[in-house]
N, C-alpha and C. Protein backbone atom coordinates (compact mmCIF):
# COMPACT_ATOMS: atom_id res chain seq x y z
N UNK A 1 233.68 175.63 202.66
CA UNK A 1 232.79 174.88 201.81
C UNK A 1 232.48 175.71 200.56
N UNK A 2 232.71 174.81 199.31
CA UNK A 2 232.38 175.72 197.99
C UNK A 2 230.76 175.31 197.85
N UNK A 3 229.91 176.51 197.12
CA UNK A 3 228.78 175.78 196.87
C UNK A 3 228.48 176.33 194.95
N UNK A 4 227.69 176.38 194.60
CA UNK A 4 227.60 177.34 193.69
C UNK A 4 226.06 177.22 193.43
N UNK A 5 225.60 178.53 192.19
CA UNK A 5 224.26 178.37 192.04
C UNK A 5 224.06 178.80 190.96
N UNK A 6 222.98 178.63 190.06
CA UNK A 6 222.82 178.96 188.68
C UNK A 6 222.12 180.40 188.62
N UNK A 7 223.00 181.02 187.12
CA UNK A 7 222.19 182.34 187.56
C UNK A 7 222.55 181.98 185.85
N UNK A 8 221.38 182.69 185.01
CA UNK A 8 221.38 182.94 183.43
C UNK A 8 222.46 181.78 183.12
N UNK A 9 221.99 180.48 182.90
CA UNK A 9 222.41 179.74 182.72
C UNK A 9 223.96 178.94 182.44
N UNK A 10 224.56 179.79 183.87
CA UNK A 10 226.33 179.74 184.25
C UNK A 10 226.15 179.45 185.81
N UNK A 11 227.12 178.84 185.21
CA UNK A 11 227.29 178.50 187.25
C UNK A 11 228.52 179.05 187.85
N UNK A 12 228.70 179.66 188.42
CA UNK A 12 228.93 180.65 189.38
C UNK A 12 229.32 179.84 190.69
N UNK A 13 231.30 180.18 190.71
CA UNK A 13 231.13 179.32 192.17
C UNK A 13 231.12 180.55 192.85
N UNK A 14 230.45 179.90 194.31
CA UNK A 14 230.79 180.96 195.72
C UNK A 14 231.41 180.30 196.70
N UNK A 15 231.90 181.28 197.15
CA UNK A 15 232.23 180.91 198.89
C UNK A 15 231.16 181.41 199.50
N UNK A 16 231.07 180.11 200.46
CA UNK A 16 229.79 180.32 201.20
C UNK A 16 230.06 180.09 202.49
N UNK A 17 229.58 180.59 203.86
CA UNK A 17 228.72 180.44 204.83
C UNK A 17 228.44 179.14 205.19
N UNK A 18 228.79 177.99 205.48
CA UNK A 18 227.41 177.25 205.58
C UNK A 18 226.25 177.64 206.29
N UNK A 19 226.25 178.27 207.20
CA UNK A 19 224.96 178.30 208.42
C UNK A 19 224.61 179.54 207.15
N UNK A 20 224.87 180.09 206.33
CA UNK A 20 223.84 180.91 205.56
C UNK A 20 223.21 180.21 204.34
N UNK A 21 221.42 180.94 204.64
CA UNK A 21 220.65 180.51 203.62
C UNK A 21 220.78 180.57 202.25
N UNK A 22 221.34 182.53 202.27
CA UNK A 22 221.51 182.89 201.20
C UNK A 22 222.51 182.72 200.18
N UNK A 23 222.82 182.89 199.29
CA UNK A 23 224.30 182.79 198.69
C UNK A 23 224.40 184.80 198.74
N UNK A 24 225.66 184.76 199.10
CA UNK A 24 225.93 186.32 199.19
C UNK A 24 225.90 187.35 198.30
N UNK A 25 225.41 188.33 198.14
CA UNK A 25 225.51 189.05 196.89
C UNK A 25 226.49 189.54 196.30
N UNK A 26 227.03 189.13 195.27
CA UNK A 26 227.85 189.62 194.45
C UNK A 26 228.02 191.44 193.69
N UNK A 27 228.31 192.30 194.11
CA UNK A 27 228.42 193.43 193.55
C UNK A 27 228.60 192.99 191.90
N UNK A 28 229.30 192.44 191.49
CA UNK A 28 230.34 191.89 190.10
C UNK A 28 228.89 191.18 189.36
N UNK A 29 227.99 190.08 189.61
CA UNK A 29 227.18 189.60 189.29
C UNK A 29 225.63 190.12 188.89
N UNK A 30 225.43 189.94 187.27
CA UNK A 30 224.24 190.71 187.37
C UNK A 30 223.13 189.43 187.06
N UNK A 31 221.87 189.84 188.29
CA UNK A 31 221.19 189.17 188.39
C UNK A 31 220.15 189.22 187.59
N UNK A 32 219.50 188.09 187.17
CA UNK A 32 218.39 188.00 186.32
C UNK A 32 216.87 189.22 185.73
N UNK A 33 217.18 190.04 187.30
CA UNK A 33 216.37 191.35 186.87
C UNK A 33 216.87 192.18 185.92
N UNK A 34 218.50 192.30 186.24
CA UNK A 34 219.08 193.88 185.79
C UNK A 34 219.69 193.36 183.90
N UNK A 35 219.87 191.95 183.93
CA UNK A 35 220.40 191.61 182.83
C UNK A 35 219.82 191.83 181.69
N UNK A 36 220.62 192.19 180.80
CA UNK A 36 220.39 193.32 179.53
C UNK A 36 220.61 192.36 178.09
N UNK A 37 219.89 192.64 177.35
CA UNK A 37 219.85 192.06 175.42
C UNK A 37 220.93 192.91 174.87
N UNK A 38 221.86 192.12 174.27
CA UNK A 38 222.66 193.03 173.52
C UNK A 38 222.57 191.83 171.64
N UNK A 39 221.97 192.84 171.05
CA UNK A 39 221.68 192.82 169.52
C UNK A 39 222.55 193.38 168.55
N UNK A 40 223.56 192.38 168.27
CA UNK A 40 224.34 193.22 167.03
C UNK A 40 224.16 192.25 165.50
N UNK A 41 224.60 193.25 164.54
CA UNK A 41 224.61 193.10 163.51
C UNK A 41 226.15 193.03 163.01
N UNK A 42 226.83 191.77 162.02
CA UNK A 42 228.17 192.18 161.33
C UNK A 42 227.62 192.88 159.84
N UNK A 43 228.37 193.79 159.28
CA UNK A 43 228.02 194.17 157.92
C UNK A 43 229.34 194.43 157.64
N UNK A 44 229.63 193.40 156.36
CA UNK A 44 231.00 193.99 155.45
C UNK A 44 230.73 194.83 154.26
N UNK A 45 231.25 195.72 154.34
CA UNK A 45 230.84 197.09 153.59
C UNK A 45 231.77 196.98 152.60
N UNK A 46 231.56 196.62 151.31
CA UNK A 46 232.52 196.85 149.94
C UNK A 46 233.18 198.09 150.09
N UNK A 47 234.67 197.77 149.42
CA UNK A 47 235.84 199.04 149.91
C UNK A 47 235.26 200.40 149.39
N UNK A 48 235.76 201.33 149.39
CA UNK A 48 235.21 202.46 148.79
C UNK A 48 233.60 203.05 149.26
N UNK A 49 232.78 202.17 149.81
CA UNK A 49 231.21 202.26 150.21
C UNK A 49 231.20 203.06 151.34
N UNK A 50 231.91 202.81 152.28
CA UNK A 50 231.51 203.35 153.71
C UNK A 50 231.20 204.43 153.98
N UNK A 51 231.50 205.56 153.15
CA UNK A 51 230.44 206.61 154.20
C UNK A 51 229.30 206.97 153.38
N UNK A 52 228.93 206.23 152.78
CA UNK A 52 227.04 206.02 151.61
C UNK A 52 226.69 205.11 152.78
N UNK A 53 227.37 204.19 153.54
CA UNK A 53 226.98 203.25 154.18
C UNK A 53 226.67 204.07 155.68
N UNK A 54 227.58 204.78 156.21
CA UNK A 54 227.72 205.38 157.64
C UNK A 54 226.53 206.52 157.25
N UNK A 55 226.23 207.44 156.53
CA UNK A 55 225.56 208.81 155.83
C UNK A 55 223.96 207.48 155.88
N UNK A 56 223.44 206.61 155.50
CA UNK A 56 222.66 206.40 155.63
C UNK A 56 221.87 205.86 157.00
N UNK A 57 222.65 205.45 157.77
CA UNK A 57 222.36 204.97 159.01
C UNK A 57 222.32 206.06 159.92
N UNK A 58 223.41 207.22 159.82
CA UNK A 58 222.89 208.49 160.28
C UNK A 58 221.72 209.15 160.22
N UNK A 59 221.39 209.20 158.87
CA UNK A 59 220.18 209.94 158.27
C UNK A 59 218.85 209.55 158.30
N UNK A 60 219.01 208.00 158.65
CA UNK A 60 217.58 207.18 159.12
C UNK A 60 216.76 207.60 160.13
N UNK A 61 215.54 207.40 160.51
CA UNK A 61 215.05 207.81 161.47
C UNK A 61 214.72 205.99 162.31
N UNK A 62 215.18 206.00 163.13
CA UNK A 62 215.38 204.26 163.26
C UNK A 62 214.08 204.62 164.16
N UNK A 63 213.52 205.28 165.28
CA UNK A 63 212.26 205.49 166.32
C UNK A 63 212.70 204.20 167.32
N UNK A 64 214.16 204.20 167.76
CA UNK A 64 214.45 203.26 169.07
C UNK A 64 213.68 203.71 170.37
N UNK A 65 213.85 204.81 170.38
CA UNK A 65 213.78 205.64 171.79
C UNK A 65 212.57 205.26 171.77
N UNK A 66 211.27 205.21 170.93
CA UNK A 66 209.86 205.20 171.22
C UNK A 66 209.60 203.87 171.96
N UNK A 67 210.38 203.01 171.97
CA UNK A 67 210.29 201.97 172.44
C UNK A 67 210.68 201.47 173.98
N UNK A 68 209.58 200.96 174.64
CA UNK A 68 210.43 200.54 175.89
C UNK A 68 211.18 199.04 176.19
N UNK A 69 212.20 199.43 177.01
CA UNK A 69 213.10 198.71 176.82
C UNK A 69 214.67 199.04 176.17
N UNK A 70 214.46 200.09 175.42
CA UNK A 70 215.51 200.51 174.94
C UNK A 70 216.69 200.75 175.45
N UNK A 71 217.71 200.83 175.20
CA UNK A 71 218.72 201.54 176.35
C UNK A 71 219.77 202.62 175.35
N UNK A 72 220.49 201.97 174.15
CA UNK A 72 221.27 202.84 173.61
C UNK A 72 221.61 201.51 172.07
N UNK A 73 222.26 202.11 171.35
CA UNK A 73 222.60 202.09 170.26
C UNK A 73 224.19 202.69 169.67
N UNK A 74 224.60 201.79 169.06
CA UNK A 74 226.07 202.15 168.89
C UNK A 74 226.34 201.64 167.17
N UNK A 75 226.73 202.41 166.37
CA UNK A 75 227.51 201.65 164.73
C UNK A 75 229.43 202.20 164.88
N UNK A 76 229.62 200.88 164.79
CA UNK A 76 230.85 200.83 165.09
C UNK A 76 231.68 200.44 163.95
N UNK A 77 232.65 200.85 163.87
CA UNK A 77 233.12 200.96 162.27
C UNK A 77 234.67 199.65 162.89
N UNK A 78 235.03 198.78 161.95
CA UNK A 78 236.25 197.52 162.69
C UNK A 78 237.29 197.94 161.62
N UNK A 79 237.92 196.39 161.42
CA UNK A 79 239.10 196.56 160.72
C UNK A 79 238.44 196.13 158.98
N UNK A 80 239.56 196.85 158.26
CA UNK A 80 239.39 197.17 156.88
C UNK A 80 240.23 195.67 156.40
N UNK A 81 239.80 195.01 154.99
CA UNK A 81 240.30 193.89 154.60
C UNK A 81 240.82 194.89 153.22
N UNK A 82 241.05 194.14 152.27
CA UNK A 82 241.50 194.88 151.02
C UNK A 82 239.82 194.78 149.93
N UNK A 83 238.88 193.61 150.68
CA UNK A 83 237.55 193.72 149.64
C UNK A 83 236.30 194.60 150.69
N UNK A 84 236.77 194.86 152.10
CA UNK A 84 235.53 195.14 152.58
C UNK A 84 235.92 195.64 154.22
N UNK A 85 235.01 196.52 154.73
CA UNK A 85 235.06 197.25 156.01
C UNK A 85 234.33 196.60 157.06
N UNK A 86 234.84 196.28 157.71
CA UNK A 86 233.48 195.69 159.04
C UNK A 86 232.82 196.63 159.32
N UNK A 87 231.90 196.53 160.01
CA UNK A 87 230.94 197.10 160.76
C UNK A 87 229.84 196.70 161.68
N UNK A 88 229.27 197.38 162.67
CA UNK A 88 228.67 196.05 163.66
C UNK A 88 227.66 197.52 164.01
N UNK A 89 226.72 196.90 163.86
CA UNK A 89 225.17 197.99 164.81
C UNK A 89 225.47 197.22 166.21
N UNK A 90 224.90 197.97 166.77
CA UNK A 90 225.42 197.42 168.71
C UNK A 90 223.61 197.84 169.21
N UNK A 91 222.95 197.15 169.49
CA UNK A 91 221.90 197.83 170.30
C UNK A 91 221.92 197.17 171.42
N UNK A 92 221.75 197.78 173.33
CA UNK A 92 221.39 197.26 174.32
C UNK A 92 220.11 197.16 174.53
N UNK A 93 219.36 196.56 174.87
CA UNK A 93 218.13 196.34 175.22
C UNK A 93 217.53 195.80 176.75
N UNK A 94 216.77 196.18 177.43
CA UNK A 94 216.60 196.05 179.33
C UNK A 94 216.49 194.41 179.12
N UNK A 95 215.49 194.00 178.20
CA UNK A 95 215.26 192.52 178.11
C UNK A 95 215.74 192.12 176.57
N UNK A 96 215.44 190.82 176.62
CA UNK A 96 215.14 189.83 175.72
C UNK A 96 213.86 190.09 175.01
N UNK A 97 213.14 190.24 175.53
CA UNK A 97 211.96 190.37 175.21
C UNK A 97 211.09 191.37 174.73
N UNK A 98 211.84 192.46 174.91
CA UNK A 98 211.84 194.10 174.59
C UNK A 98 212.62 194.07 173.09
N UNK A 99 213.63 193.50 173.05
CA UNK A 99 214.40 193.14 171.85
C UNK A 99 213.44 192.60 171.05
N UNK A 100 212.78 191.54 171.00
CA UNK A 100 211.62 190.82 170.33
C UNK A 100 210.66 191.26 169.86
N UNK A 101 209.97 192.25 170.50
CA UNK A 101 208.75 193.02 170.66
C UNK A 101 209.17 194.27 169.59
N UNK A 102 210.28 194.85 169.66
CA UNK A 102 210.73 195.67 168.87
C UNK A 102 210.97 195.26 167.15
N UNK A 103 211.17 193.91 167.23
CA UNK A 103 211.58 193.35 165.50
C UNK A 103 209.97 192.99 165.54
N UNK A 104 209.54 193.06 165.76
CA UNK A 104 207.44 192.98 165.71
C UNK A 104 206.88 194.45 165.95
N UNK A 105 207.52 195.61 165.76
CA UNK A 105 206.94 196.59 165.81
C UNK A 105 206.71 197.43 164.34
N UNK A 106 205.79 198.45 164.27
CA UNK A 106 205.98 199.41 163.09
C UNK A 106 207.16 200.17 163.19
N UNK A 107 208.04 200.70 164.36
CA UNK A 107 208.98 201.36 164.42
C UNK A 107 210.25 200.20 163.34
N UNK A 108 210.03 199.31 163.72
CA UNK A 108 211.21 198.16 163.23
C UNK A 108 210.63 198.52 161.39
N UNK A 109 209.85 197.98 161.03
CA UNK A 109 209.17 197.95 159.96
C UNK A 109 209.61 199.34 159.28
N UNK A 110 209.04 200.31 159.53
CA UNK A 110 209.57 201.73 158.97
C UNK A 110 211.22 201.94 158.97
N UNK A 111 211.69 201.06 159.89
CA UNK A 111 213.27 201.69 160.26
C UNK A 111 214.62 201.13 159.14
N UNK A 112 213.52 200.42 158.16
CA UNK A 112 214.04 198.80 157.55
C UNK A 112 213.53 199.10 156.18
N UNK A 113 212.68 200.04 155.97
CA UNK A 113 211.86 200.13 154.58
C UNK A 113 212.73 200.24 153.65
N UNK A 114 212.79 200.09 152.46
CA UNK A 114 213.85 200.40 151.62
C UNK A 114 215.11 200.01 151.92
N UNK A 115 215.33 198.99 152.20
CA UNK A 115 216.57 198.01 153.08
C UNK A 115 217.51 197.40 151.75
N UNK A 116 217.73 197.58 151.20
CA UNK A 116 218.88 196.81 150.18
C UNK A 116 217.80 197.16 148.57
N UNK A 117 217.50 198.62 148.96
CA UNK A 117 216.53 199.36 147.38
C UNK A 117 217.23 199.64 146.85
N UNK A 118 218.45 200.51 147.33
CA UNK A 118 219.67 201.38 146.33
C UNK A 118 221.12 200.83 146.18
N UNK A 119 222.20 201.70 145.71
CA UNK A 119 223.28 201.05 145.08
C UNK A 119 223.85 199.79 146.07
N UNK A 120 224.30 198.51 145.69
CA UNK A 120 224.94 197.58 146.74
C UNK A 120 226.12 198.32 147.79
N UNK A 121 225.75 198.05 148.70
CA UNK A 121 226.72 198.72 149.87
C UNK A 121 227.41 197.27 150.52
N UNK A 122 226.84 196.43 150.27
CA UNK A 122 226.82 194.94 151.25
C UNK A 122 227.92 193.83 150.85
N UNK A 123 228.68 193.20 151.37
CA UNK A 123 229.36 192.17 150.36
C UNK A 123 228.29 190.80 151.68
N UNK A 124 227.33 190.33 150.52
CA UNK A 124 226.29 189.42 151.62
C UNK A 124 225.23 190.01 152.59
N UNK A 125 224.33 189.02 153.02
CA UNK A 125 223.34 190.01 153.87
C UNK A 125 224.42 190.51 155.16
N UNK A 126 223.74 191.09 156.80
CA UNK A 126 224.01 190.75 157.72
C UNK A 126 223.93 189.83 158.32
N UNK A 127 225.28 189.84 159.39
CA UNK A 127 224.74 189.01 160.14
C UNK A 127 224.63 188.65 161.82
N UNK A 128 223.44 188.40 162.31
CA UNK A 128 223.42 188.92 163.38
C UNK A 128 223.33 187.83 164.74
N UNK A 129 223.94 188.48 165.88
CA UNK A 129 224.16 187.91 166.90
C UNK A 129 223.62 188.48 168.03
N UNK A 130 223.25 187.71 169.09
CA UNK A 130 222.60 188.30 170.09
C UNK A 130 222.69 187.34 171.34
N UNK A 131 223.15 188.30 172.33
CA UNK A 131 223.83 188.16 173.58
C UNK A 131 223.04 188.54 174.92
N UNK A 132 223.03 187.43 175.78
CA UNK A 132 222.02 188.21 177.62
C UNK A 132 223.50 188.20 178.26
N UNK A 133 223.26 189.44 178.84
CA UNK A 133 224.50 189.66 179.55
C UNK A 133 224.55 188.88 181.21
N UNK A 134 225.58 188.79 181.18
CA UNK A 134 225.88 187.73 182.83
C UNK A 134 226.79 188.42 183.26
N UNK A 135 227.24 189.60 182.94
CA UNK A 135 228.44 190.85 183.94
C UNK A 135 228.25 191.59 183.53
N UNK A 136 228.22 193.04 183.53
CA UNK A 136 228.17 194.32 183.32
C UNK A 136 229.23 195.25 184.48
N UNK A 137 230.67 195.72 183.57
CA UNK A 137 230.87 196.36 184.92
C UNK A 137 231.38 197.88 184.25
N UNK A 138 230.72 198.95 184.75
CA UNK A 138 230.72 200.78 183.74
C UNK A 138 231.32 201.03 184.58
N UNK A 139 232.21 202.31 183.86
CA UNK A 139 232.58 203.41 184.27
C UNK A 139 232.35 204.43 183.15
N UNK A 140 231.21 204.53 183.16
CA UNK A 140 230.59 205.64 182.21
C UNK A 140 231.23 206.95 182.44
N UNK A 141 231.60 207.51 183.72
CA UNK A 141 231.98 208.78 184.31
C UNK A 141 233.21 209.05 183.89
N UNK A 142 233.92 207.46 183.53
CA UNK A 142 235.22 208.18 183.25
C UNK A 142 235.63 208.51 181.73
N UNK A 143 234.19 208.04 180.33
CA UNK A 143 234.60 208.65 179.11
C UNK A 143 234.56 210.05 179.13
C-alpha cells in the first residue's frame, strides 16, 4: 500500500506499513524542525569591476554571527558574459523567520549603509531569491 504525507508543502510518497500509525522516518527527509532559509542574492558585476566588488564585501563588517539563527554565509563568484560577472551572496538561515527578523535588524541596517554611495559596480539592482529547504544531504568531512 502507497500512502503519502505532506511535509513543507511536497508530498512525499512512502511505503507504508498498513497496521503502522506512523509514516516511517526518513533519514533523506528533512522535517519541518531542522529545515533551513536559504537567502540569495544575483548581482551582475560590470566587466572589469569585480574585485572593487569582491574587496568590498570582504571588508564589510556584515554582524551575521550576532544574530540568532544564523548558520553561514557564502559570495560566490559564476560565469563571466562579455558585459558582466555573476555573482550570488548565499546566506543559510535555521528559519524563515530568523531570516526576517534579521532584514528588521540594526545589524542589517549598518551592514547595507552606504549601499550603491560609490563608483557603479552593478549592471541593475539585485536580485533576490529565497528558498526552505525540503532535503539537506552533507558531507562536510569530506571538503
Amino acid at each position: 500500500m502507497i500512502q503519502s504525507f505532506s511535509l513543507m508543502k511536497c508530498r512525499l510518497p512512502l511505503a507504508v506499513d498498513p497496521w503502522q500509525k506512523e509514516p516511517p522516518a526518513d533519514p533523506m527527509v528533512v522535517s519541518a524542525e531542522q529545515a533551513m532559509f536559504y537567502a540569495m542574492n544575483r548581482f551582475k558585476i560590470i566587466k572589469g569591476e569585480e574585485q572593487a566588488f569582491e574587496e568590498r564585501w570582504k571588508s564589510r563588517d556584515s554582524r551575521l554571527k550576532e544574530l540568532p539563527g544564523f548558520v553561514e554565509f557564502d559570495l560566490l563568484r559564476g560565469p563571466e558574459t562579455d558585459a558582466y560577472t555573476l555573482y550570488a551572496s548565499h546566506t543559510v538561515w535555521a528559519t524563515k523567520d530568523d531570516f526576517l527578523n534579521w532584514t528588521k535588524s540594526e545589524q542589517f541596517r549598518a551592514a547595507h549603509a552606504g549601499a550603491g554611495s560609490s563608483k557603479p559596480l552593478y549592471m541593475g539592482p539585485p536580485e533576490f531569491e529565497g528558498f526552505e529547504s525540503v532535503q539537506n544531504l552533507s558531507n562536510r568531512s569530506a571538503a
